[in-house]
C-alpha atoms as a PDB file:
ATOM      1  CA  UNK A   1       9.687  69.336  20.424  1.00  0.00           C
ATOM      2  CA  UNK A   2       6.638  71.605  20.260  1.00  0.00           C
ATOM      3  CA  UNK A   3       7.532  75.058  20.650  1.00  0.00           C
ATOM      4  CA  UNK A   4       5.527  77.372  23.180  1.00  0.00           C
ATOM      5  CA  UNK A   5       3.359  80.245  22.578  1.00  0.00           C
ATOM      6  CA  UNK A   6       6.125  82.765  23.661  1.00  0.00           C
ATOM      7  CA  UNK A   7       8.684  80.800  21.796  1.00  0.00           C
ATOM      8  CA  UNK A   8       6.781  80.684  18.868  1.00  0.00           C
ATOM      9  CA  UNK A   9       6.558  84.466  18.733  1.00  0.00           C
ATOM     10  CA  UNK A  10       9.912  85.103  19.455  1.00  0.00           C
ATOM     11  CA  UNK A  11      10.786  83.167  16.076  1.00  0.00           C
ATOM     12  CA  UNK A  12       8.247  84.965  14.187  1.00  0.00           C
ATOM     13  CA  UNK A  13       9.525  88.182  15.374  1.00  0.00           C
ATOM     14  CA  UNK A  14      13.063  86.817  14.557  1.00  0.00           C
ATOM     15  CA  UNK A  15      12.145  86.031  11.307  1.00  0.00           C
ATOM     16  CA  UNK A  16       9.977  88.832  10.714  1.00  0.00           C
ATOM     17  CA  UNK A  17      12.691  91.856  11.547  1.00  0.00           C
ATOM     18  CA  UNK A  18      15.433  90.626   8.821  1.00  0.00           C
ATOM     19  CA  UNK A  19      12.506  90.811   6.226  1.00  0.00           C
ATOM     20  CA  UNK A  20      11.542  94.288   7.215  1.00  0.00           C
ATOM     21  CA  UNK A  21      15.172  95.410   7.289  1.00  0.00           C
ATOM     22  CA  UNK A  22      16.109  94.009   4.154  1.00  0.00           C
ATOM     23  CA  UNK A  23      18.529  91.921   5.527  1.00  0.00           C
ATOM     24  CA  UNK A  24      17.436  88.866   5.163  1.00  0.00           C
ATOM     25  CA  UNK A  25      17.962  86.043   2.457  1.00  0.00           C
ATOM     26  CA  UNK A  26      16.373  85.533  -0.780  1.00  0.00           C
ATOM     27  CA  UNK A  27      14.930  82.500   1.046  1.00  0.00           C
ATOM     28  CA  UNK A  28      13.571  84.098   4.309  1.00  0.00           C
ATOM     29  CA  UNK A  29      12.347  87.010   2.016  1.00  0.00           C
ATOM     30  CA  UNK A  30       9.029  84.771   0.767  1.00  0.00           C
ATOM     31  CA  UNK A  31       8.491  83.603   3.982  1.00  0.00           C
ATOM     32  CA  UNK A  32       9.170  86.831   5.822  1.00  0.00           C
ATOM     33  CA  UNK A  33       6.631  88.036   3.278  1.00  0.00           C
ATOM     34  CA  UNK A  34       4.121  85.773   4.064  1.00  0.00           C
ATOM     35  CA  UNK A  35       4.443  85.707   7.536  1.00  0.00           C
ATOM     36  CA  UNK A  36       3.884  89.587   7.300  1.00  0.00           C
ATOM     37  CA  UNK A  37       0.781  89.343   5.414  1.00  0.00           C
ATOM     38  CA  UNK A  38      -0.530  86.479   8.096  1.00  0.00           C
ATOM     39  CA  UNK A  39      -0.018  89.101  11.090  1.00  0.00           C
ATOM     40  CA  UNK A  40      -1.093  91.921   9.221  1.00  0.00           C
ATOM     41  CA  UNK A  41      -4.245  90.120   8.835  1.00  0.00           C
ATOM     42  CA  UNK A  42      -4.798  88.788  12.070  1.00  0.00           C
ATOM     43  CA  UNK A  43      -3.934  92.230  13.681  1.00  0.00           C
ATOM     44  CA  UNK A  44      -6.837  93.778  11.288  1.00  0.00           C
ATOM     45  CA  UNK A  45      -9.794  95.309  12.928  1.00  0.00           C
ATOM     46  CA  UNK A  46      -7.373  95.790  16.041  1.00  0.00           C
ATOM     47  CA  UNK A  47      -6.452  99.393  16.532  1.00  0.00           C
ATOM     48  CA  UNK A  48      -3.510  98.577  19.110  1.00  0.00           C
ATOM     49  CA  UNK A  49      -2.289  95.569  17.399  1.00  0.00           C
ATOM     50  CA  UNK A  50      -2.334  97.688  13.924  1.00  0.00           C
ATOM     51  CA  UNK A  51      -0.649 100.423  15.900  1.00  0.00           C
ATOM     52  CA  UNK A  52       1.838  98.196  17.312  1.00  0.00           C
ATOM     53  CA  UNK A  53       2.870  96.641  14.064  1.00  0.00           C
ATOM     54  CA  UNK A  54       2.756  99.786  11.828  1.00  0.00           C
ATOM     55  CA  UNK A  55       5.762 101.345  15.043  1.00  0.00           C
ATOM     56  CA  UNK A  56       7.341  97.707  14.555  1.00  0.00           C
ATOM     57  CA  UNK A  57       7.147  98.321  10.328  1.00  0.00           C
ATOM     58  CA  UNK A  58       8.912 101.674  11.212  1.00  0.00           C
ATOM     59  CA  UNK A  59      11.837 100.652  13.406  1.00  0.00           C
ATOM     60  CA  UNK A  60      11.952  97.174  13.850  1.00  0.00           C
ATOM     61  CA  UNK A  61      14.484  96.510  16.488  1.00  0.00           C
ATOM     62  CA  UNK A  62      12.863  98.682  18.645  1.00  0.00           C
ATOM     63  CA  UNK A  63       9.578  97.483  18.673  1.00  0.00           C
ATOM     64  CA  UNK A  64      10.367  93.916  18.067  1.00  0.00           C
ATOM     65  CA  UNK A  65       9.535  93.276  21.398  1.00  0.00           C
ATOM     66  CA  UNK A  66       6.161  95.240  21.502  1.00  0.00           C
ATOM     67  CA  UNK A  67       4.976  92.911  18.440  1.00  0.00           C
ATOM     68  CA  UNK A  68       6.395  89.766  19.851  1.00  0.00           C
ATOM     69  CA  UNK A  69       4.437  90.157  22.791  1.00  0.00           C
ATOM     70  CA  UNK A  70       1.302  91.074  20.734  1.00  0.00           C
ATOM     71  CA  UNK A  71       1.451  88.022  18.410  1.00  0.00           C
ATOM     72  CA  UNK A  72       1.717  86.178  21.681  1.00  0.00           C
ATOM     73  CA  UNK A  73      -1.566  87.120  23.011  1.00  0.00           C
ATOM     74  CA  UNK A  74      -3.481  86.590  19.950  1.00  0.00           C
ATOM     75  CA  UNK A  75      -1.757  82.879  19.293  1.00  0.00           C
ATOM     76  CA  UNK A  76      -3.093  82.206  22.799  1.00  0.00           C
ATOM     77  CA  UNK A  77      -6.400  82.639  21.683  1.00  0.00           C
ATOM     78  CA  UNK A  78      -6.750  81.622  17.876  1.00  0.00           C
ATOM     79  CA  UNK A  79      -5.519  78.266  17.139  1.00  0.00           C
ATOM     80  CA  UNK A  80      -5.935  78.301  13.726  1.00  0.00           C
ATOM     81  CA  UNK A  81      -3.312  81.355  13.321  1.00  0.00           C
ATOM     82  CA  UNK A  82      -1.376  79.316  15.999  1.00  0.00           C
ATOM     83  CA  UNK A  83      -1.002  76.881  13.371  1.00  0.00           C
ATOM     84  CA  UNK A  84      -0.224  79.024  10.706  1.00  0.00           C
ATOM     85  CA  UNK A  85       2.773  80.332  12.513  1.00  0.00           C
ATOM     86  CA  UNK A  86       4.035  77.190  13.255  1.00  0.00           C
ATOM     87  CA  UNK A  87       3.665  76.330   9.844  1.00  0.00           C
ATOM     88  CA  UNK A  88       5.747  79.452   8.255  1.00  0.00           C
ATOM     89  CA  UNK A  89       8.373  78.760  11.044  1.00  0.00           C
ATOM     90  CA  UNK A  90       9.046  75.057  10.368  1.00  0.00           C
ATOM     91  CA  UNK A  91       8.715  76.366   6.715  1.00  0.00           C
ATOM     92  CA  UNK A  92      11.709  78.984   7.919  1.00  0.00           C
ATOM     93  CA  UNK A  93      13.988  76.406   9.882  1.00  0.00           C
ATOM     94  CA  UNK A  94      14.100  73.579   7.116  1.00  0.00           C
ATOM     95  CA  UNK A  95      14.806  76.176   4.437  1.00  0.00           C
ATOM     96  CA  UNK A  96      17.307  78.528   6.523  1.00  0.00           C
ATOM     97  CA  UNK A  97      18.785  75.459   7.977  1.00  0.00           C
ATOM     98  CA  UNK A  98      18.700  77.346  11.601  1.00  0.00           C
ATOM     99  CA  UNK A  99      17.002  76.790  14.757  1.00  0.00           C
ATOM    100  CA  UNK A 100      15.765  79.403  17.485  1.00  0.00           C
ATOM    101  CA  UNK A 101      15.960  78.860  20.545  1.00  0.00           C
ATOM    102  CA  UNK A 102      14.665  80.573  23.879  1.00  0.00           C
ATOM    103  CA  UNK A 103      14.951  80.402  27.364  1.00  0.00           C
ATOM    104  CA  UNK A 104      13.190  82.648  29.910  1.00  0.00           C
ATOM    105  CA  UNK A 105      13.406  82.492  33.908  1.00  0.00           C
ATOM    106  CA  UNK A 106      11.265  84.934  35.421  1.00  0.00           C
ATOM    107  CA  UNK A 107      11.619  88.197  33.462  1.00  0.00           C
ATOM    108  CA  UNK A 108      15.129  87.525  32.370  1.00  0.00           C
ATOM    109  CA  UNK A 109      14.870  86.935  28.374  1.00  0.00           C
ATOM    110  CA  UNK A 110      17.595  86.885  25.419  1.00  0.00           C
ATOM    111  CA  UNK A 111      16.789  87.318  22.082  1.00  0.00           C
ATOM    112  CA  UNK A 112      19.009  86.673  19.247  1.00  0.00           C
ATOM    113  CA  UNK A 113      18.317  87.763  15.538  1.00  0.00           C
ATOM    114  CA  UNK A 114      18.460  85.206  12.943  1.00  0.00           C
ATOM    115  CA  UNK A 115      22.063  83.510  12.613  1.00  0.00           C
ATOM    116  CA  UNK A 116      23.222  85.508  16.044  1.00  0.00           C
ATOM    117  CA  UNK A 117      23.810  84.288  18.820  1.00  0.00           C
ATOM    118  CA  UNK A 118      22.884  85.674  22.807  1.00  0.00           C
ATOM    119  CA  UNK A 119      23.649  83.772  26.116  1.00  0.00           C
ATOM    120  CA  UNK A 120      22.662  86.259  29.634  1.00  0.00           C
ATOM    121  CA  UNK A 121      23.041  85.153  32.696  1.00  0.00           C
ATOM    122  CA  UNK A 122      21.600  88.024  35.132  1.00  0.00           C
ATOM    123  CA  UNK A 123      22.033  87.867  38.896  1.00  0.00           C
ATOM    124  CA  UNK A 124      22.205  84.239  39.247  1.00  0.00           C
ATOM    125  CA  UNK A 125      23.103  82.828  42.289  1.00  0.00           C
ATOM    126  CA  UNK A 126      26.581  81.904  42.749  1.00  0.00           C
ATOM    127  CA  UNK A 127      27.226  77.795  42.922  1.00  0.00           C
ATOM    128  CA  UNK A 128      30.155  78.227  45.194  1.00  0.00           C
ATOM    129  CA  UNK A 129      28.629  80.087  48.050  1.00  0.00           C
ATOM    130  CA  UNK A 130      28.065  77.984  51.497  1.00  0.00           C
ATOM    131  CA  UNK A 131      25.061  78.035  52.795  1.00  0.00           C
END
């Protein structure tokens, strides 16, 4: 199954923090650094996306989200750096072994970092009221 745009930049951003915190695998390190250098290109020439990615290169967790939403708009309009990403995160999945997964309803997202684990459920409706 394809991933979507937002998914896809949710993994990059998942693999991209353990590389900047130097947590990651000897593995995820290559492609952590390569996926770097491919956003650090793409945000080139783009004072807000450089801006946004040199506060992310600072303190990752918190501006993980900033970045992943920033990668977003620029995969939805370059497909060529759309397929770039995809490649470096199959490339990330087959050699980690791992998988990420998303799901977002409404503004209601959970993000996990590589090898965690998050499940939310906020305000949904109860199953055993009568209506």
């Amino acid at each position: 199954m394809s991933l979507t745009l937002t998914a896809l930049a949710s993994a990059a951003t998942v693999i991209l923090t353990p590389y900047l915190t130097k947590a990651g695998e000897k593995v995820a390190e290559k492609i952590g650094e390569s996926l770097f250098n491919l956003v650090k290109t793409k945000f080139s020439g783009d004072k807000e996306a450089e801006a946004t990615l040199q506060l992310y290169e600072s303190k990752p967790e918190r501006f993980k989200g900033a970045l992943q939403e920033t990668i977003e708009e620029k995969l939805a309009n370059d497909p060529d750096f759309e397929a770039k990403l995809r490649e470096l995160v199959a490339q990330a999945d087959k050699q980690t072994g791992g998988s990420v997964t998303q799901t977002a309803i409404g503004s209601n997202i959970a993000q996990a970092s590589h090898g965690g684990t998050a499940s939310v459920n906020i305000n949904q409706p109860s199953k055993d009221k009568e209506g």
